[in-house]
Protein backbone atom coordinates (compact mmCIF):
# COMPACT_ATOMS: atom_id res chain seq x y z
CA UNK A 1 3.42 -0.77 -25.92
CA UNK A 2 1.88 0.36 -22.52
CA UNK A 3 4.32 3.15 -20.92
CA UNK A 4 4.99 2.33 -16.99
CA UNK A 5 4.42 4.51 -14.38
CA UNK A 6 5.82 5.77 -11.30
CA UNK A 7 5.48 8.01 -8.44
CA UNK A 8 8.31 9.02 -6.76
CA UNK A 9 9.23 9.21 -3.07
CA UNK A 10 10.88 11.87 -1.35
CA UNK A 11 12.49 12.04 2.36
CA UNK A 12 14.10 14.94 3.93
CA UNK A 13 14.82 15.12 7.64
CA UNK A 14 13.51 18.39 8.50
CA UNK A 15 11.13 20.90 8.42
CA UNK A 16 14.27 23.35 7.56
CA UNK A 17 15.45 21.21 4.46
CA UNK A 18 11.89 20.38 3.80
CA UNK A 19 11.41 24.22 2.84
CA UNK A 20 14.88 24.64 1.59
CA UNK A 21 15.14 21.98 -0.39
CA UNK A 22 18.51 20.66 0.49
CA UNK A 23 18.71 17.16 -0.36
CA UNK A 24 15.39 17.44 -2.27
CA UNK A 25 17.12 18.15 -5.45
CA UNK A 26 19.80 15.38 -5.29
CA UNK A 27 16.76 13.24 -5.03
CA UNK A 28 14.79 14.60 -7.86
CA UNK A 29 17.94 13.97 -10.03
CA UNK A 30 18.67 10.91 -8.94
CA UNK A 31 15.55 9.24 -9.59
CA UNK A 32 14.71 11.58 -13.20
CA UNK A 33 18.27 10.05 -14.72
CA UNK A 34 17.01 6.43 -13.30
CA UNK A 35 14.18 6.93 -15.96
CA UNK A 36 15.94 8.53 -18.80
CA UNK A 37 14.96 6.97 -21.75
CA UNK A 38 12.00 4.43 -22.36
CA UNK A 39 8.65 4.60 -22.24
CA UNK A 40 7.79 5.75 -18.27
CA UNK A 41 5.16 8.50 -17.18
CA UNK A 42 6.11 10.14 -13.54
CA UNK A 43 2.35 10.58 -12.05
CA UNK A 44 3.10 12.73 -9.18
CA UNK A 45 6.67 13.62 -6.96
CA UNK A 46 5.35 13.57 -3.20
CA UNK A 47 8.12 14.97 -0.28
CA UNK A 48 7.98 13.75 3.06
CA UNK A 49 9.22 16.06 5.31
CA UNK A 50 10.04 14.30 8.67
CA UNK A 51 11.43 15.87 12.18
CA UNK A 52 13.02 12.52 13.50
CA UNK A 53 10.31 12.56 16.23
CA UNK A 54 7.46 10.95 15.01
CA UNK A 55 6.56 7.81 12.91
CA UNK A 56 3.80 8.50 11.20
CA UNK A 57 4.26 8.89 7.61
CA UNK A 58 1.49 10.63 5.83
CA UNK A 59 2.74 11.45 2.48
CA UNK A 60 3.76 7.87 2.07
CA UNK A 61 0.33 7.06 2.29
CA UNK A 62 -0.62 9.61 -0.14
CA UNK A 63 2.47 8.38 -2.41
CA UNK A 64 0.84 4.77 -1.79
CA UNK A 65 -2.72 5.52 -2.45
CA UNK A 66 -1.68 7.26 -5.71
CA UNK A 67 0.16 4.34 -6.82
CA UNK A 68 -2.80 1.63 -6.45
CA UNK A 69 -5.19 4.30 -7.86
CA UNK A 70 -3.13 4.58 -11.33
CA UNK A 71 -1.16 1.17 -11.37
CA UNK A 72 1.67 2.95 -10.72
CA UNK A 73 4.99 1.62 -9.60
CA UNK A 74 6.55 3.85 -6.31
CA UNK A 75 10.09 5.05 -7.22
CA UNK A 76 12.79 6.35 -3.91
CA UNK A 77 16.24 7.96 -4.85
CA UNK A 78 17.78 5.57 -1.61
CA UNK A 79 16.75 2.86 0.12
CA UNK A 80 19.97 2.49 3.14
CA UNK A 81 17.86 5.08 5.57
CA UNK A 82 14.53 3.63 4.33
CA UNK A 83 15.22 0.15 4.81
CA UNK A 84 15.74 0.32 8.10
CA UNK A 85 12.77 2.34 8.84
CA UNK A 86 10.16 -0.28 9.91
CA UNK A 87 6.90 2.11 9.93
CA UNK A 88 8.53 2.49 5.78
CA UNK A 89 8.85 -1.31 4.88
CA UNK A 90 5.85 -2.64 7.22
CA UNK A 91 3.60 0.18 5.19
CA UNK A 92 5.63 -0.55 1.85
CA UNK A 93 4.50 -4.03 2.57
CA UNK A 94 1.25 -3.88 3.27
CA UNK A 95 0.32 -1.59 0.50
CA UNK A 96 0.92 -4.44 -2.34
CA UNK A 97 2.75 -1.78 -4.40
CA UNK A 98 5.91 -2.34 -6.27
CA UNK A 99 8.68 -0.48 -5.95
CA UNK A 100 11.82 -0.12 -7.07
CA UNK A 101 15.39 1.87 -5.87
CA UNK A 102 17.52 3.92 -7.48
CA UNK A 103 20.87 3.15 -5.86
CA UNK A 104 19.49 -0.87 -5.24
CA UNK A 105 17.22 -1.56 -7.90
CA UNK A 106 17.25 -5.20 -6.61
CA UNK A 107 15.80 -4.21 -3.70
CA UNK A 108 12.21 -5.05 -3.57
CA UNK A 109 13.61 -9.16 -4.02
CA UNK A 110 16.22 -8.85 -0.63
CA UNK A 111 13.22 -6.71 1.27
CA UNK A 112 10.63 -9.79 0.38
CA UNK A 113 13.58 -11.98 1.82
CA UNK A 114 14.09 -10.55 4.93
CA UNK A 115 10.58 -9.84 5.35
CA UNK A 116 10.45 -13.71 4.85
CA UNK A 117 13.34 -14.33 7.41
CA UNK A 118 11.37 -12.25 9.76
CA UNK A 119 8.15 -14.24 9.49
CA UNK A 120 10.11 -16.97 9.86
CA UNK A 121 11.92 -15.98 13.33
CA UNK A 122 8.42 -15.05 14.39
CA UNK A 123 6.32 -18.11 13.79
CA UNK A 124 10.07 -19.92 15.22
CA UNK A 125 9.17 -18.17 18.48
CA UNK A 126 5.22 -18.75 18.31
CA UNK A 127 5.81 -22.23 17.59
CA UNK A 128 7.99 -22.61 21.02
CA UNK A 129 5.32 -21.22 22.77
CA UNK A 130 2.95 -23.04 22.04
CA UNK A 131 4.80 -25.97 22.17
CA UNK A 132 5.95 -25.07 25.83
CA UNK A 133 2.27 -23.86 26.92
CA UNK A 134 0.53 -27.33 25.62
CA UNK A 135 3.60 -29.23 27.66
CA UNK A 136 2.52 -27.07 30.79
CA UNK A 137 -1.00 -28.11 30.35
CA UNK A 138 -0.20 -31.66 29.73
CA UNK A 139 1.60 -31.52 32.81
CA UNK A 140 -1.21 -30.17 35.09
CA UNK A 141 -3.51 -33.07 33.42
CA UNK A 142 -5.37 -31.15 30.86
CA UNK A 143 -6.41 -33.61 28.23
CA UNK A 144 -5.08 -32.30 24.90
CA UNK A 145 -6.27 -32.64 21.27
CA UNK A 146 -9.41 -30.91 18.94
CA UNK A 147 -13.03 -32.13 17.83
CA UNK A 148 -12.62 -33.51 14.32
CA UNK A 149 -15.71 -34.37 13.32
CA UNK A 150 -16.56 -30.14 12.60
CA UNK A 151 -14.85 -29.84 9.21
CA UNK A 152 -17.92 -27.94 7.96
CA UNK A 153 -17.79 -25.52 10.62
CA UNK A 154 -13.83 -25.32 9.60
CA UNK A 155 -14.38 -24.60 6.05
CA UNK A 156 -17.28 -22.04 6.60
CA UNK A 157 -15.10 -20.08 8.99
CA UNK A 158 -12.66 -20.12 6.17
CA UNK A 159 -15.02 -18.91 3.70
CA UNK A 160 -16.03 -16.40 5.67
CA UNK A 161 -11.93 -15.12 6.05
CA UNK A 162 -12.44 -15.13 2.37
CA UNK A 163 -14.98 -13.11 1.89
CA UNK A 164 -13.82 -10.72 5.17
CA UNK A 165 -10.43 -9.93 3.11
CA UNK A 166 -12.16 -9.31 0.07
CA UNK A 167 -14.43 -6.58 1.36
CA UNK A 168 -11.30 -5.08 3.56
CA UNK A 169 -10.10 -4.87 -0.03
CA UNK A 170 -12.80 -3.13 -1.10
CA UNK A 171 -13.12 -0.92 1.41
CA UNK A 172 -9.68 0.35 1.25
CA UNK A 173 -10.07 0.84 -2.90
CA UNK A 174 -13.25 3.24 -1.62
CA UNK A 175 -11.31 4.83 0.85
CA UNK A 176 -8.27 5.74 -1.89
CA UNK A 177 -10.99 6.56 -4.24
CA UNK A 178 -12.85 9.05 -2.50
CA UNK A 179 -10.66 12.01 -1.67
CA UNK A 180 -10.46 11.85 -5.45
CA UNK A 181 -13.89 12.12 -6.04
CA UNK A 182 -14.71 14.45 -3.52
CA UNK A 183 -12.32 16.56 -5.30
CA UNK A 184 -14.16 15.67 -8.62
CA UNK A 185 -17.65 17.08 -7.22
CA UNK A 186 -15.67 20.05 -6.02
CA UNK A 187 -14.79 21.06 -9.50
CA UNK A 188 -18.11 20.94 -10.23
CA UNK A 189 -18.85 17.64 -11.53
CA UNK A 190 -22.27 16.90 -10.77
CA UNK A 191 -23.32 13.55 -12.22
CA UNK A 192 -22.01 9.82 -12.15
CA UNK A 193 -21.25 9.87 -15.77
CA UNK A 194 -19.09 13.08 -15.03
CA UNK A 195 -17.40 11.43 -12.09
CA UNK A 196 -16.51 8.55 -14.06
CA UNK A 197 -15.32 10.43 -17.21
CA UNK A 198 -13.45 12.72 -14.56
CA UNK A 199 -11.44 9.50 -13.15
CA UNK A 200 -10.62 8.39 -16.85
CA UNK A 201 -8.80 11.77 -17.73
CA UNK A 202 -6.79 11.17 -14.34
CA UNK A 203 -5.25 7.65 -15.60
CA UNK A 204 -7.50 6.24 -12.45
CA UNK A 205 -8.63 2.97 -12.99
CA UNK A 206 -10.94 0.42 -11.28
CA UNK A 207 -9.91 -2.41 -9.03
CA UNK A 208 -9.97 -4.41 -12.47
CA UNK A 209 -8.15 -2.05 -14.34
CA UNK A 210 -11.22 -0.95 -16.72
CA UNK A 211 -12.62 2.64 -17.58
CA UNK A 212 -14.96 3.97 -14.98
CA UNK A 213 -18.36 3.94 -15.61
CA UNK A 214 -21.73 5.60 -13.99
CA UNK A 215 -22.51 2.25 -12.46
CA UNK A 216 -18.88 1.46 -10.51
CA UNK A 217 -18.79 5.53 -9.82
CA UNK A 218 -21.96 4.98 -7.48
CA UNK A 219 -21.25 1.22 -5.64
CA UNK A 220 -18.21 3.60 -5.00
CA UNK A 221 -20.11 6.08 -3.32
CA UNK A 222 -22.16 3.86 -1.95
CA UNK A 223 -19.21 2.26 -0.20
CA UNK A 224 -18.14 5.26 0.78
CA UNK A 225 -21.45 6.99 2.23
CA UNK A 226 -20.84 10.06 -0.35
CA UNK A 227 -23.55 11.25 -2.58
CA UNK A 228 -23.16 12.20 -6.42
């Protein structure tokens, strides 16, 4: 039986607390009794420390990173303050990590709803304007209505969205990878075979969830524009 893994999530407010701690520790205990018992591994513990002025979250793109790069799932003592944070659940989101809560460990099904009930409002309101902007051009006398007889032209644009997703994809899974293995060559790791054996002992897999090997260490760097 595979153990799970997690990385865990900290917030404090600010830069005082951050250094003090306060709060930290409630967090810390919170989330180590959620995972008493059973087979778990905690990867890493990563603290945001935020003043209340900006948005930008930084070590919840570290904490995100780290939890595609080891198929881990991303743990938070409390979700009330973080729920409401939209920079938090549009970046949560995004990511395509799971997460859970310790105080609302349903939490990741209501977010997908009212992410849903969002989407919904939104393409509501698109809808309506469109509808309202085609009725305006009606009225002026524009003739309305689109060439069907381009379906090939349709499908290749779509194959191309395909394939445009699929290398963002890629390129992000570089991106994550290579702070990593710059930090690899650092330690003096000098060949792709020693990269990829490097990434192994971290509990890093590839996109595919297979060992490393030489070969996916250099379309890596490749990707990247780092050397080995």
């Amino acid at each position: 039986m595979h153990s799970r893994k997690f990385v865990a999530y900290y917030r404090v407010s600010t830069e005082k607390q951050g250094r003090s701690g306060l709060g930290l520790e409630a967090q810390q205990e919170a989330v180590r009794s959620y995972l008493n018992g059973g087979a778990w591994q905690l990867m890493a513990e990563v603290v945001e420390v935020e003043s209340g002025k900006k948005n930008d979250r930084p070590r919840l793109a570290e904490a995100l990173r780290l939890c595609r790069l080891q198929g881990a799932i991303l743990i938070i003592a409390k979700l009330d303050r973080l729920a409401r944070n939209v920079a938090f659940i549009s970046n949560l989101m995004e990511s395509g990590v799971e997460f859970t809560a310790v105080d609302f460990p349903q939490a990741n099904r209501l977010t997908v709803h009212i992410l849903a009930a969002v989407a919904e409002h939104e393409r509501e309101m698109i809808s309506r304007r469109t509808r309202d902007a085609l009725a305006a051009a009606k009225a002026r006398g524009k003739k309305l209505g689109g060439n069907r007889g381009k379906i090939h032209l349709v499908a290749r644009k779509g194959a191309l969205a395909s394939a445009a997703v699929r290398s963002t994809k890629a390129k992000r899974r570089a991106a994550d990878i290579g702070p990593i293995v710059a930090d690899i060559q650092a330690r003096g790791a000098t060949s792709l075979r020693q990269i990829a054996a490097a990434l192994n002992e971290r509990h890093i897999r590839t996109a595919r969830g297979k060992e490393w090997t030489a070969t996916q260490v250099m379309r890596v760097l490749d990707r990247t524009g780092a050397g080995a």
